[in-house]
Protein backbone atom coordinates (compact mmCIF):
# COMPACT_ATOMS: atom_id res chain seq x y z
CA UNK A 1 19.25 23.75 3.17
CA UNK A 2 16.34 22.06 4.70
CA UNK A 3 13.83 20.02 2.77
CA UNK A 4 10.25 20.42 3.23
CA UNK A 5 8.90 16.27 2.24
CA UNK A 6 5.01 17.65 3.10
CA UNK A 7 5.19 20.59 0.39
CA UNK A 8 6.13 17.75 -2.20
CA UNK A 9 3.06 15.55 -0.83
CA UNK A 10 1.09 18.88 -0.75
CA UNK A 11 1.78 19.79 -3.93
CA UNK A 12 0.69 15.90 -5.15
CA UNK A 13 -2.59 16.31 -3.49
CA UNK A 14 -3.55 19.45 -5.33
CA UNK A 15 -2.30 17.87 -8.57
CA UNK A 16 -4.74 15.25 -7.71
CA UNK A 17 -7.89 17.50 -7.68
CA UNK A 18 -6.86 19.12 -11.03
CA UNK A 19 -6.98 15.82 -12.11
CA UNK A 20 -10.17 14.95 -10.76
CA UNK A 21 -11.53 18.61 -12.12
CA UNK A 22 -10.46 18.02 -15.77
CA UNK A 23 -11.58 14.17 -15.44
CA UNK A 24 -15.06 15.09 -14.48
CA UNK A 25 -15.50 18.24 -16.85
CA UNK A 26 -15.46 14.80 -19.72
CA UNK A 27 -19.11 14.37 -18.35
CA UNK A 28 -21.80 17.11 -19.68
CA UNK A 29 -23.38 17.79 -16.34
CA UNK A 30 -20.55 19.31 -15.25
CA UNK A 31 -19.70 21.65 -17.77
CA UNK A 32 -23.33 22.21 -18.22
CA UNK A 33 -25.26 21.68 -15.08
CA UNK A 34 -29.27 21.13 -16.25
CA UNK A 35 -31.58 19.61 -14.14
CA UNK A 36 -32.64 16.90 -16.77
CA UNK A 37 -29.50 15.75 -17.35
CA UNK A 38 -28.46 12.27 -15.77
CA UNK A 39 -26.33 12.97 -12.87
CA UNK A 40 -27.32 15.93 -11.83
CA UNK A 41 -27.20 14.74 -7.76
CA UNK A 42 -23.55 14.50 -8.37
CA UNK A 43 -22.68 17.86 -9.79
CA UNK A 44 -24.71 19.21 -7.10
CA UNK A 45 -23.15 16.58 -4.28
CA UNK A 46 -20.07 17.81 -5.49
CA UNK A 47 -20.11 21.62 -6.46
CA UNK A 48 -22.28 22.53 -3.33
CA UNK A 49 -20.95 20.51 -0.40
CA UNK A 50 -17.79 20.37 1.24
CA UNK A 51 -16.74 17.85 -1.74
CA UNK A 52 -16.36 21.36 -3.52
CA UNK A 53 -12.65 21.13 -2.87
CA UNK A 54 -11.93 18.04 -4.97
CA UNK A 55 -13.16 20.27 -7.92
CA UNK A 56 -10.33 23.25 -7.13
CA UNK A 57 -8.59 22.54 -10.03
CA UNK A 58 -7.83 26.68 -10.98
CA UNK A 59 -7.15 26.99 -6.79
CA UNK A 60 -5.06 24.07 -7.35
CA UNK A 61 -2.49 26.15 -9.78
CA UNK A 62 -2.68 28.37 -7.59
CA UNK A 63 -1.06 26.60 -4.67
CA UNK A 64 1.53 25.57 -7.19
CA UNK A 65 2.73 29.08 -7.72
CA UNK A 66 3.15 29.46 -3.97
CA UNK A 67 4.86 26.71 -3.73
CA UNK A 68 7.42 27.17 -6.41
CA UNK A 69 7.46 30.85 -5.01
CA UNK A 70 8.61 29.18 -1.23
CA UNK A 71 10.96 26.58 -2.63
CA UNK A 72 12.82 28.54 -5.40
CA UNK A 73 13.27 31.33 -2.20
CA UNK A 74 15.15 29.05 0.25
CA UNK A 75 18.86 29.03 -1.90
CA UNK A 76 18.59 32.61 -1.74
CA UNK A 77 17.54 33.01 1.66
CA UNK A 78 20.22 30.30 3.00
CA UNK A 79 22.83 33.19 1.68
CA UNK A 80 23.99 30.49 -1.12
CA UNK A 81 25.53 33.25 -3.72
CA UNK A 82 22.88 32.53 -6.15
CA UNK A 83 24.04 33.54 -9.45
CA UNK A 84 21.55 34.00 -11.98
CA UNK A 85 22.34 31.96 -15.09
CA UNK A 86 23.51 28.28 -12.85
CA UNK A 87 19.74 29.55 -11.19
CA UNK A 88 18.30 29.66 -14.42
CA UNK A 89 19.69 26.68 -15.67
CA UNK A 90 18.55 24.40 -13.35
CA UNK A 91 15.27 25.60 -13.82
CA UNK A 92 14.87 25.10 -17.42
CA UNK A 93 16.35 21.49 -16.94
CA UNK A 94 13.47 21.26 -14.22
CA UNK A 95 10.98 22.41 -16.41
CA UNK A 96 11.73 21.82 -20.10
CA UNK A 97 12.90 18.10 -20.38
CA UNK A 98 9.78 16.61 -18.81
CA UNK A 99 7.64 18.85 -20.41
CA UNK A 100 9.11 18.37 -23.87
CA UNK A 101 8.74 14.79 -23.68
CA UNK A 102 4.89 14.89 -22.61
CA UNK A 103 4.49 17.16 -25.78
CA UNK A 104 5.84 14.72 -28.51
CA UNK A 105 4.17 12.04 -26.49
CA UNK A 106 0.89 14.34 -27.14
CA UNK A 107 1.83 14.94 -30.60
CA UNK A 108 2.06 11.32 -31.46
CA UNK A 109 -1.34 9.74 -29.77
CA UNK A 110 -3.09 13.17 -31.33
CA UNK A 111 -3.51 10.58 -34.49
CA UNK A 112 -5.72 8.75 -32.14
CA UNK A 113 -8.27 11.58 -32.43
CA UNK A 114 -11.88 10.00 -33.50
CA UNK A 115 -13.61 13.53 -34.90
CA UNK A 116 -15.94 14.97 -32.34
CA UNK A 117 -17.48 12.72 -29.44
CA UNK A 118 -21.43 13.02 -28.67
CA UNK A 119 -22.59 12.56 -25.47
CA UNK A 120 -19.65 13.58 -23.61
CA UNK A 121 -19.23 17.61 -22.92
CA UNK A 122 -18.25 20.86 -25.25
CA UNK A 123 -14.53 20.93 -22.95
CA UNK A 124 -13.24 17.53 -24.13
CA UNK A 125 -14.14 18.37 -27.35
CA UNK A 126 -12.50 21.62 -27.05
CA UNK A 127 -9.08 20.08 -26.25
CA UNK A 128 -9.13 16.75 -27.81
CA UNK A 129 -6.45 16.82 -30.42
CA UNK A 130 -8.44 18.49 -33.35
CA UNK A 131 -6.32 21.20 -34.30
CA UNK A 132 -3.85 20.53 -37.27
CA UNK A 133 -0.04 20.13 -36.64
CA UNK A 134 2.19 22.88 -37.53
CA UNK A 135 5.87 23.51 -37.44
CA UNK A 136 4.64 26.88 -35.98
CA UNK A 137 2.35 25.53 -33.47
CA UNK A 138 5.99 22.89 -32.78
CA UNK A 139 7.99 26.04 -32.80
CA UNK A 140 6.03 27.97 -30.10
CA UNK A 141 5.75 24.71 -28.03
CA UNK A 142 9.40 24.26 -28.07
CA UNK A 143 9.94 28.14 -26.66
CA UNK A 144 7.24 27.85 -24.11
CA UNK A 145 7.22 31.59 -22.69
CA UNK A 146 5.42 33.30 -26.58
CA UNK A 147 1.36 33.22 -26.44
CA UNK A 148 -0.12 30.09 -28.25
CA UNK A 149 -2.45 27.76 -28.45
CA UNK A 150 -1.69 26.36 -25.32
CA UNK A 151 -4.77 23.75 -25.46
CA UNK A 152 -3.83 22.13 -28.70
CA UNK A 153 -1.96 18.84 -27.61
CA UNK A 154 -1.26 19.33 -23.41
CA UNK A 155 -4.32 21.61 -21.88
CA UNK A 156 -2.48 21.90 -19.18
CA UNK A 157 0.15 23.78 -20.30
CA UNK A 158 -1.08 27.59 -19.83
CA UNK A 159 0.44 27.52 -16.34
CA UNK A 160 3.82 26.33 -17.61
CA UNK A 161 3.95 29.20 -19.55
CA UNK A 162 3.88 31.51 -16.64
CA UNK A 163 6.07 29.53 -14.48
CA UNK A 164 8.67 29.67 -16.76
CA UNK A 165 8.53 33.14 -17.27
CA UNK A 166 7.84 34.24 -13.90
CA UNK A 167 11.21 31.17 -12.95
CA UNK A 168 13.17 33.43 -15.09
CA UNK A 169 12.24 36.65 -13.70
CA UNK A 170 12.68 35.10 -10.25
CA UNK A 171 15.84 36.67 -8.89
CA UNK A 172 14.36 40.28 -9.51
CA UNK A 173 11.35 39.29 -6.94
CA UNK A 174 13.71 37.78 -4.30
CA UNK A 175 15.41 41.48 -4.25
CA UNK A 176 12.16 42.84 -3.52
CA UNK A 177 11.68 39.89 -0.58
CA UNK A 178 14.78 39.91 1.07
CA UNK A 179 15.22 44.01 0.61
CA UNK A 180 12.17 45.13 1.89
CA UNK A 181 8.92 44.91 4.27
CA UNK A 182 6.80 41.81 3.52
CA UNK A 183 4.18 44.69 3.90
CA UNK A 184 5.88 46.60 0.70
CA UNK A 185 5.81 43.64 -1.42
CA UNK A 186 2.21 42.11 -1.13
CA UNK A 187 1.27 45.93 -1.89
CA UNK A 188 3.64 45.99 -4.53
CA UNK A 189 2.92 42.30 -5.83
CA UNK A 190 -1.04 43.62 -5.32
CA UNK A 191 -0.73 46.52 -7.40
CA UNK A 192 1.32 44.36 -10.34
CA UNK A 193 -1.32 41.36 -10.08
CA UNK A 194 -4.43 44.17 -10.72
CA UNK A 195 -3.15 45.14 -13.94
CA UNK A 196 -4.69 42.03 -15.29
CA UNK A 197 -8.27 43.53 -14.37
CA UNK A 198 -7.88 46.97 -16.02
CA UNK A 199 -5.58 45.25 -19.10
CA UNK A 200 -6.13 41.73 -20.03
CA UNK A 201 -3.09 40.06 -22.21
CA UNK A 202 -1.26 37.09 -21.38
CA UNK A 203 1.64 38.93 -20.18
CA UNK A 204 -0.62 40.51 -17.81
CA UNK A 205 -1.89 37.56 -16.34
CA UNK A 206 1.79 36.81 -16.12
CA UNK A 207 2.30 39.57 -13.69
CA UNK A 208 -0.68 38.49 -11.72
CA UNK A 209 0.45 35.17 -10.72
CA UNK A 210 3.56 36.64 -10.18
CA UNK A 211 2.08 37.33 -7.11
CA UNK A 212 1.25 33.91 -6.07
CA UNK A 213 5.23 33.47 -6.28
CA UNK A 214 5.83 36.66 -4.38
CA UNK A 215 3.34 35.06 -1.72
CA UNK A 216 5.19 31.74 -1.71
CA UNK A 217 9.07 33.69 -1.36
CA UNK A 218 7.51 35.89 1.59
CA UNK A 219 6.05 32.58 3.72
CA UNK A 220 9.80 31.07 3.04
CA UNK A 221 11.33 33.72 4.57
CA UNK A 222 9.34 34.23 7.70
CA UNK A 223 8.86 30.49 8.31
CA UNK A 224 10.01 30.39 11.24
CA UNK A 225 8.57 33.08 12.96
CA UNK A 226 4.89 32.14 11.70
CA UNK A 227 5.44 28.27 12.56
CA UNK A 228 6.64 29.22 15.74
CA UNK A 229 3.75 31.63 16.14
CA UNK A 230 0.54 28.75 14.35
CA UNK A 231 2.31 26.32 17.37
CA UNK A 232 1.65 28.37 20.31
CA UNK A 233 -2.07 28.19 19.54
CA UNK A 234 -4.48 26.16 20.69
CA UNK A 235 -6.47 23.28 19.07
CA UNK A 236 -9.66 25.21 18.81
CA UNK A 237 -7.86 28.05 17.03
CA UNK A 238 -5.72 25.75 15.01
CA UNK A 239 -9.02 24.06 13.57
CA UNK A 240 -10.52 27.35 13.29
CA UNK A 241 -7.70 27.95 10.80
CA UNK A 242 -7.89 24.86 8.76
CA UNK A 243 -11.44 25.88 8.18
CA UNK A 244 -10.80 28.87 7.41
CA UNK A 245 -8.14 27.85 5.08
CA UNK A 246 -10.05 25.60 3.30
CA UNK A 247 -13.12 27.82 2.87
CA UNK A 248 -10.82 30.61 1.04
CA UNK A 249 -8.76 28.11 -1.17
CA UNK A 250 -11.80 26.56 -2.05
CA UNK A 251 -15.08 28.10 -1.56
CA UNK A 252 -14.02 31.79 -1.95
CA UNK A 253 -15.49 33.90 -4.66
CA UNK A 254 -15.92 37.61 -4.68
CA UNK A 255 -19.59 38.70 -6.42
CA UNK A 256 -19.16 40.81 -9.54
CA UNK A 257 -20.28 43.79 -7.60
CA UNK A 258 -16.96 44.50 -6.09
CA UNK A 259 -15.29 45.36 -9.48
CA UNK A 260 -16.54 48.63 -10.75
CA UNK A 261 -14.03 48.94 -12.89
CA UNK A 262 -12.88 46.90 -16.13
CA UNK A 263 -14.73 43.11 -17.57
CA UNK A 264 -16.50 41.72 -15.29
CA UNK A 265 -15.68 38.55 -16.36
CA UNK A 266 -12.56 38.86 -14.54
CA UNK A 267 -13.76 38.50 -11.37
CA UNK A 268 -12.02 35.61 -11.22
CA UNK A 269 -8.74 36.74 -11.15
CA UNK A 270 -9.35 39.10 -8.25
CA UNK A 271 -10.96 35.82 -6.61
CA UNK A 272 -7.64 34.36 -7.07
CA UNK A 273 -6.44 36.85 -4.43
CA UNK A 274 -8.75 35.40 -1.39
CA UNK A 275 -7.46 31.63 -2.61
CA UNK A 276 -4.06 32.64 -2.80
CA UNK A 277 -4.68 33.31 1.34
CA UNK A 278 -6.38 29.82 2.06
CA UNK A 279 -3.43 28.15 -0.11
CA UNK A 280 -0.93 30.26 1.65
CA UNK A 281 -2.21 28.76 4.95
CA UNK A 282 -2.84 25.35 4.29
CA UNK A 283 0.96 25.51 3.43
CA UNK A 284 1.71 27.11 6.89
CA UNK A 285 -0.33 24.34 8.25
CA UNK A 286 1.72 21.95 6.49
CA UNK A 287 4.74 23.02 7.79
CA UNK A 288 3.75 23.21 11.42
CA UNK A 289 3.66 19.75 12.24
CA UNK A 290 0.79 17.85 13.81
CA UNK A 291 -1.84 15.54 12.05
CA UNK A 292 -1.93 17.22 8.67
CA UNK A 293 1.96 17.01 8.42
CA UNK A 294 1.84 13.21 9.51
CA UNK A 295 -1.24 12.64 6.74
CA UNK A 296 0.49 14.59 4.14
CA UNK A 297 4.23 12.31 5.08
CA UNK A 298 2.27 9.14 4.82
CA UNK A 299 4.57 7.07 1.99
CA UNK A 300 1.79 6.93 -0.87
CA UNK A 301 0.78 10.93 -0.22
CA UNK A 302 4.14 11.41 -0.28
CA UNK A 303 5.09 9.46 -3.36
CA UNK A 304 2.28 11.26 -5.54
CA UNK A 305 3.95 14.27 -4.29
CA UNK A 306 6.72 12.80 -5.83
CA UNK A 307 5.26 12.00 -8.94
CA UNK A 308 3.22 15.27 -9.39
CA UNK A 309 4.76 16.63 -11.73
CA UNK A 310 4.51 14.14 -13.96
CA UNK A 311 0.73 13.59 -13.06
CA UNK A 312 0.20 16.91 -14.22
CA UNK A 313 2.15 16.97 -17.66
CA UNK A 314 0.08 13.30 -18.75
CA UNK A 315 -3.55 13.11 -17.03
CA UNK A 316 -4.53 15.06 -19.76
CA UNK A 317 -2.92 13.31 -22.35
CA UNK A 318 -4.02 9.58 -20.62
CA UNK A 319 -7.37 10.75 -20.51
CA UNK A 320 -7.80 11.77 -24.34
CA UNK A 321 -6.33 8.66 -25.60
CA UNK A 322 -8.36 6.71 -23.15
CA UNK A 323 -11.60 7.92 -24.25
CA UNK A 324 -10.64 8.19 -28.27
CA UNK A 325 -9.76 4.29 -27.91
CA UNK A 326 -12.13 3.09 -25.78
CA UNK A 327 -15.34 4.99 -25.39
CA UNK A 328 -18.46 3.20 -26.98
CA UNK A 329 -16.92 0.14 -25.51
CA UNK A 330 -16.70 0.56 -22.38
CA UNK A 331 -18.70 2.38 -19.84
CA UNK A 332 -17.16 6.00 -18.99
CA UNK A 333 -16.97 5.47 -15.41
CA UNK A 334 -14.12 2.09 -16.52
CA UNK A 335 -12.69 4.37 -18.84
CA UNK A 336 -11.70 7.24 -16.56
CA UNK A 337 -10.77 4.62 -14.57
CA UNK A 338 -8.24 3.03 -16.89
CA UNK A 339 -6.91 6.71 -17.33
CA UNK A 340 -6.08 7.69 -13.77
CA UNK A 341 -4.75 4.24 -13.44
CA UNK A 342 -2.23 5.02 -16.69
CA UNK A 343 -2.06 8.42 -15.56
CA UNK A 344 -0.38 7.07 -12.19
CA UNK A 345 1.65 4.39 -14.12
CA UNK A 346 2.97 6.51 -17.03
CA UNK A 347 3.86 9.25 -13.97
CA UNK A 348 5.79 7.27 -12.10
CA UNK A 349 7.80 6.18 -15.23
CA UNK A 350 8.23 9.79 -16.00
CA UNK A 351 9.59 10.57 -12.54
CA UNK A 352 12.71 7.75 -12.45
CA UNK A 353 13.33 7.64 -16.12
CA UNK A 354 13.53 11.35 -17.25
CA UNK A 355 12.80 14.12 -14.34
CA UNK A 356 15.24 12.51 -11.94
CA UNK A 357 17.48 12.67 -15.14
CA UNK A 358 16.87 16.03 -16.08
CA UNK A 359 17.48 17.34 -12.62
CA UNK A 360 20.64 15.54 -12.03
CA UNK A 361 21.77 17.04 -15.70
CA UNK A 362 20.59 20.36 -14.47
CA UNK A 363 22.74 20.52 -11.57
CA UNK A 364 25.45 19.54 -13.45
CA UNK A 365 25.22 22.13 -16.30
CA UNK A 366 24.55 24.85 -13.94
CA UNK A 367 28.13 23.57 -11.61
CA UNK A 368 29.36 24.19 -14.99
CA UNK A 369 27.98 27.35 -15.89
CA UNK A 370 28.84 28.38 -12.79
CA UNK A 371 32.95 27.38 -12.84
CA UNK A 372 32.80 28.98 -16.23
CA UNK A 373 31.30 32.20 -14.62
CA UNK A 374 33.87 32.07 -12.00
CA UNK A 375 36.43 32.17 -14.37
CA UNK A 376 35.25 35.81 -15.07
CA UNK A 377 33.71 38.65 -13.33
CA UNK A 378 29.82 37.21 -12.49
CA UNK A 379 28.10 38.57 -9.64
CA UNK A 380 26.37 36.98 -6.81
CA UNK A 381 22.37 38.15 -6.58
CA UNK A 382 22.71 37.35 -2.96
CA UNK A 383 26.02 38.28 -0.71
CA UNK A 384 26.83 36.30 2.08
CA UNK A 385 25.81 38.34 5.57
């Protein structure tokens, strides 16, 4: 099965401006954006220019989901008698270890937490360690698919939750992809995802990113055909369509008009649906070779693809301690850049000592899952042709 290095680098870039998003919400101009405050040109250098797409951290997650969606679709499209539980198993080893280890890393520099911080904005205040340990709030942190308080110790978390669950649920939408129409299943996958705008629960929102995943399985299994098809164009056209990519991943936002139906203040998951298309393409671009492929296979793009993961679990984490330790002493601008500096060092530590670990002991549990299965009566979710 082929490996796709410039969907890892890909994926490392857009952890990057979810790091940059969270990193500048610490400053109150960008949470609040008045006129008076000091600072101001940036926010507005930033939120109104082409810059715009550093601050995609929500359009971010959602390039993640389509690119979990393409890569967990290639064993099933390669005709590689996926069987559910060895699937599943893998995944969880993928998921959980890392993520378990970032939480009782959380956990333990949460007693770092200096009581509310003036002068620096209501969202790090929001996440930064003040609510009180529980063996409940442990308990629902250790099962990862329940709704809680996903923001008290890893504010990142919320989209874990629905990767798992959606990871889980996985095999169910690659019958859908490799059954049917691609046209069937965004309609389907469309009709799912805008339950979230007449219903709003956390489950609901589950089945709208399901989508994004749907999205990611259908571009992995007619790869070929649109590679083949983004090749045979011309320059203009290809730059037309990183522009146009870029604009819908991160520029796109329908007005409030279009929803005549349901909260309002949901528009933003129905905006989702226009990013989901610039992130879908920007991955197509990826894949088709040419300068953005050679930029995104560069060694040190590639090795914070690498690292992403990681990145993603502790920026958050390296930021709060940062700032509880070190703010009033140091300027901000030195302290966010001690953070992304740890965040990079503590990452790459993460990577070789426990997610190259947890997905070698993934693989192994699911070979054994999987003799154990054989051994009975298990069925393949995918038959060889």
């Amino acid at each position: 099965m082929q490996r796709y290095d410039q969907l890892d680098s890909l994926r490392g870039v857009a952890c990057l401006m979810v790091l940059l998003n969270h990193f500048l919400l610490v400053l109150p101009q960008f949470v609040i954006p008045v006129h008076s405050l000091e600072g101001y040109w940036l926010v507005k250098l930033i939120r109104y220019t082409p810059l715009r797409v550093i601050w995609a951290g929500h359009e971010a997650v959602m390039l993640f989901f389509i690119l979990s969606g393409f890569v967990l679709a290639l064993p099933f499209l390669a005709k590689q008698n996926t069987i559910y539980i060895p699937f599943a198993v893998k995944r969880v080893f993928r998921i959980y270890i890392p993520y378990l280890t970032a939480i009782f890393v959380a956990i333990a520099l949460s007693a770092t937490y200096p009581g509310e911080i003036s002068g620096l904005s209501s969202w790090l205040n929001e996440f930064n360690w003040n609510t009180a340990f529980s063996w409940s709030l442990l308990a629902d942190h250790l099962l990862l698919i329940t709704n809680f308080d996903t923001g008290a110790y890893d504010q990142v978390i919320w989209s874990l939750v629905h990767e798992m669950r959606i990871s889980l649920l996985f095999p169910l939408i690659m019958t859908a992809v490799i059954r049917f129409h691609w046209r069937w299943v965004t309609l389907l996958g469309l009709f799912v995802s805008a339950l979230v705008l007449v219903h709003w629960t956390w489950y609901s929102v589950t089945l709208h990113y399901t989508f994004m995943f749907a999205v990611g399985a259908l571009l992995a299994k007619h790869r070929e055909a649109l590679i083949r098809r983004y090749k045979e164009t011309s320059y203009i056209v290809k730059a037309g369509f990183m522009i146009a990519a870029i604009l819908l991943f991160g520029f796109f936002k329908l007005p409030s008009w279009v929803l005549p139906f349901g909260n309002p203040s949901l528009i933003k998951f129905a905006t989702d649906w226009g990013n989901t298309v610039g992130a879908a393409m920007l991955i197509l671009a990826a894949l088709s070779g040419g300068r953005f492929t050679s930029v995104l296979l560069f060694k040190p793009v590639h090795f914070i693809g690498k690292i992403s993961y990681s990145i993603y679990l502790y920026h958050v984490i390296l930021l709060l301690v940062s700032i509880n330790l070190l703010y009033g002493i140091l300027p901000i601008w030195l302290i966010l850049i001690i953070a992304f500096a740890g965040t990079i060092g503590v990452s790459a530590l993460s990577y070789y000592w426990i997610e190259l670990p947890s997905m070698a002991w993934g693989k192994a549990a699911a070979r054994r899952a999987q003799r154990l299965l054989a051994r009975g009566t298990a069925a393949p979710l995918t038959k060889d042709a």
